[in-house]
C-alpha atoms as a PDB file:
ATOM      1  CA  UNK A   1      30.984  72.147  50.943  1.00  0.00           C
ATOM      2  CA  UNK A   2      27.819  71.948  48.728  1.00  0.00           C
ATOM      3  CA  UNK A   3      24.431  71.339  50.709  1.00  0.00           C
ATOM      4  CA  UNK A   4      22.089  68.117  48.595  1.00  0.00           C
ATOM      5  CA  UNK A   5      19.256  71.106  48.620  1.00  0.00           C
ATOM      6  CA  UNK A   6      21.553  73.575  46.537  1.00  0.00           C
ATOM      7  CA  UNK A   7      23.012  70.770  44.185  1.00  0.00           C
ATOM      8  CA  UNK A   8      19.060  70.506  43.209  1.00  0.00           C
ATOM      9  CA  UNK A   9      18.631  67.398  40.588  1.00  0.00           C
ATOM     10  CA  UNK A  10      18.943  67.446  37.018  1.00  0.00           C
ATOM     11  CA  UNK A  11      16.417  67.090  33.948  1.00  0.00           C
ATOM     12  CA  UNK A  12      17.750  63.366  33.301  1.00  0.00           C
ATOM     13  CA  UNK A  13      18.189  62.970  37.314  1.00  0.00           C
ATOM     14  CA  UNK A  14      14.148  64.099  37.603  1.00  0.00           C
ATOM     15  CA  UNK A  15      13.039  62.091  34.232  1.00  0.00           C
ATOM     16  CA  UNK A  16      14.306  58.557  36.403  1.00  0.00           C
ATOM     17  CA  UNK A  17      12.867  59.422  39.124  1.00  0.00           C
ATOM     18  CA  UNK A  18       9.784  56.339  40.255  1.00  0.00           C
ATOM     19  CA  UNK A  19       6.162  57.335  40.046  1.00  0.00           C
ATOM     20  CA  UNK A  20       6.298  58.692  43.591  1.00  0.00           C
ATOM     21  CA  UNK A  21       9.247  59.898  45.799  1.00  0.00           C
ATOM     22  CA  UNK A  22       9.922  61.324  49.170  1.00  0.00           C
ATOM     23  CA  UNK A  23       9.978  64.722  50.329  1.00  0.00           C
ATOM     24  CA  UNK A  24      13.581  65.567  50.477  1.00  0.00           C
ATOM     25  CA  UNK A  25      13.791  64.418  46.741  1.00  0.00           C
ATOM     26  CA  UNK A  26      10.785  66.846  45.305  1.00  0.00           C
ATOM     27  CA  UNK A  27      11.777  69.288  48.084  1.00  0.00           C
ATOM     28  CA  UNK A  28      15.741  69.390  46.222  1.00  0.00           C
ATOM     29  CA  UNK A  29      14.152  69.605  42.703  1.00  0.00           C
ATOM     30  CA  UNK A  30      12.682  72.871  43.824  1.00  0.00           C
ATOM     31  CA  UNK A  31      15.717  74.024  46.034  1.00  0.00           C
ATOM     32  CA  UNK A  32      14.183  73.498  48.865  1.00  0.00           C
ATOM     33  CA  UNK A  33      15.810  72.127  51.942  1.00  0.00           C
ATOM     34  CA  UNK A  34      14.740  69.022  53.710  1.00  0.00           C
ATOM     35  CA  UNK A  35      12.925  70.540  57.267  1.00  0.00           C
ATOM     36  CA  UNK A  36      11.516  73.292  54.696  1.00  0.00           C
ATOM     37  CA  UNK A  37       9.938  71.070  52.824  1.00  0.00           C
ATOM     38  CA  UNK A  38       8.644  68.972  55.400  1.00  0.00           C
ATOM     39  CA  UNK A  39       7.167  71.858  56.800  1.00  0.00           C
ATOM     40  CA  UNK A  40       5.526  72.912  53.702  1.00  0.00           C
ATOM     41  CA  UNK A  41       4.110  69.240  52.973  1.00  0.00           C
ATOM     42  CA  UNK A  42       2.982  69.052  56.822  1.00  0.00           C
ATOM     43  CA  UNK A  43       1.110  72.429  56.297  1.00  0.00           C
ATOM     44  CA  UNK A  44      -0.524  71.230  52.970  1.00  0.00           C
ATOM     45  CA  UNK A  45       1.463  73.847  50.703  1.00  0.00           C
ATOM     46  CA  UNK A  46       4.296  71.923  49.022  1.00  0.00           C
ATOM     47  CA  UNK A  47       3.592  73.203  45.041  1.00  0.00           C
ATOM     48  CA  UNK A  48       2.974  69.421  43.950  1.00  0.00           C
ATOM     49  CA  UNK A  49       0.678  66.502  44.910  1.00  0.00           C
ATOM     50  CA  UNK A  50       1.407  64.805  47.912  1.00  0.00           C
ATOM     51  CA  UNK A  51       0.029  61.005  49.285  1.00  0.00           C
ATOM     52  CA  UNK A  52      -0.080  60.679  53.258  1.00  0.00           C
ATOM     53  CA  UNK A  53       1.516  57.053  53.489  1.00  0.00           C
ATOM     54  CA  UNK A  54       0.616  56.286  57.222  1.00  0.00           C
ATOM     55  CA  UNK A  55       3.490  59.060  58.916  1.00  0.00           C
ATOM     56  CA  UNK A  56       5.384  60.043  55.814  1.00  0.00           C
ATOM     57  CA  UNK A  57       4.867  61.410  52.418  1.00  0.00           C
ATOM     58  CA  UNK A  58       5.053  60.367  49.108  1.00  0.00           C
ATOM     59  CA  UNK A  59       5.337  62.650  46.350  1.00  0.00           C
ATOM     60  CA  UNK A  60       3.869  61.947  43.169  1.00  0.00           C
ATOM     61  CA  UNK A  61       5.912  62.564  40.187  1.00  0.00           C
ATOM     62  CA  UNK A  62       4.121  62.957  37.187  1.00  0.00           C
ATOM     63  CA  UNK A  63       2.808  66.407  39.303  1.00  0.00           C
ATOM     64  CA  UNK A  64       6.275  67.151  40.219  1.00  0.00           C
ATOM     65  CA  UNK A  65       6.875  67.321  36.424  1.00  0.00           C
ATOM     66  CA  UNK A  66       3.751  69.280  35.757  1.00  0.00           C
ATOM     67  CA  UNK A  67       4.672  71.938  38.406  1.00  0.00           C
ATOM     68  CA  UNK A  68       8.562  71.527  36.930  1.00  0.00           C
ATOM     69  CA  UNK A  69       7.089  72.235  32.945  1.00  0.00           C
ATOM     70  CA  UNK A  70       9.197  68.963  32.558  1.00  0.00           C
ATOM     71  CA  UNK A  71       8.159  66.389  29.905  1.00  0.00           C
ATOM     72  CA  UNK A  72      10.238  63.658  28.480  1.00  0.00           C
ATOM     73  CA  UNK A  73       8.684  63.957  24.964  1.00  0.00           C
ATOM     74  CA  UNK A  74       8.899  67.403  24.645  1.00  0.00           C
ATOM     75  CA  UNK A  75      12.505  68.215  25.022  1.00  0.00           C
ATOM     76  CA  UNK A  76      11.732  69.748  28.340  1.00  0.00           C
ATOM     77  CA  UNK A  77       9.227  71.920  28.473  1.00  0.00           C
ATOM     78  CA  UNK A  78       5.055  71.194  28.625  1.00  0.00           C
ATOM     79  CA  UNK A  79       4.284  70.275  25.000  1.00  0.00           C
ATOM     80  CA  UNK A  80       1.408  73.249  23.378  1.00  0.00           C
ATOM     81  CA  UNK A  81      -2.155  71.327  23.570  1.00  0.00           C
ATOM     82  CA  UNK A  82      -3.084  73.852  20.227  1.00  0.00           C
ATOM     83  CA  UNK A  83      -3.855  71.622  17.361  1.00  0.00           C
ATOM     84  CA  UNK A  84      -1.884  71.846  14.540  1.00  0.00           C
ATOM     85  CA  UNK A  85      -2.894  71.664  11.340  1.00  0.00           C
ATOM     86  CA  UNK A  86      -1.291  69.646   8.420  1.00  0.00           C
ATOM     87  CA  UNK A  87       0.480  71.903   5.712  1.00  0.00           C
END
């Protein structure tokens, strides 16, 4: 039987996810489990942004994406910010 942590989430799965999500969520896109990255968010290392929301956490997911090199425009990686030039 396959554990929700090692399924991890897609590109399309991670592209719909809301502005913000929990934990477990961000924790599976990096193939984490959910105590480990609870523990990691408790001790202020998780690898993206994270909002205190009274007890929990929310994740925010534009830095998930940044941390991921995920970008909807640019067919999945972090688009170059070098200026092109017109030919």
């Amino acid at each position: 039987m396959t554990t929700l942590a090692a399924q991890g989430l897609s590109r399309a799965e991670l592209l719909a996810l809301p502005a913000t999500t929990d934990v477990e969520t961000a924790g599976r896109a990096f193939g984490l489990g959910r105590t480990t990255a609870y523990a990691l968010a408790r001790a202020g290392e998780f690898p993206c942004a994270i909002i205190r929301a009274g007890r929990g956490y929310r994740v925010v997911t534009a830095d998930l994406l940044r941390v991921l090199r995920l970008a909807p425009e640019s067919g999945g990686a972090v688009a170059d910010a070098t200026p092109r030039t017109a030919a």
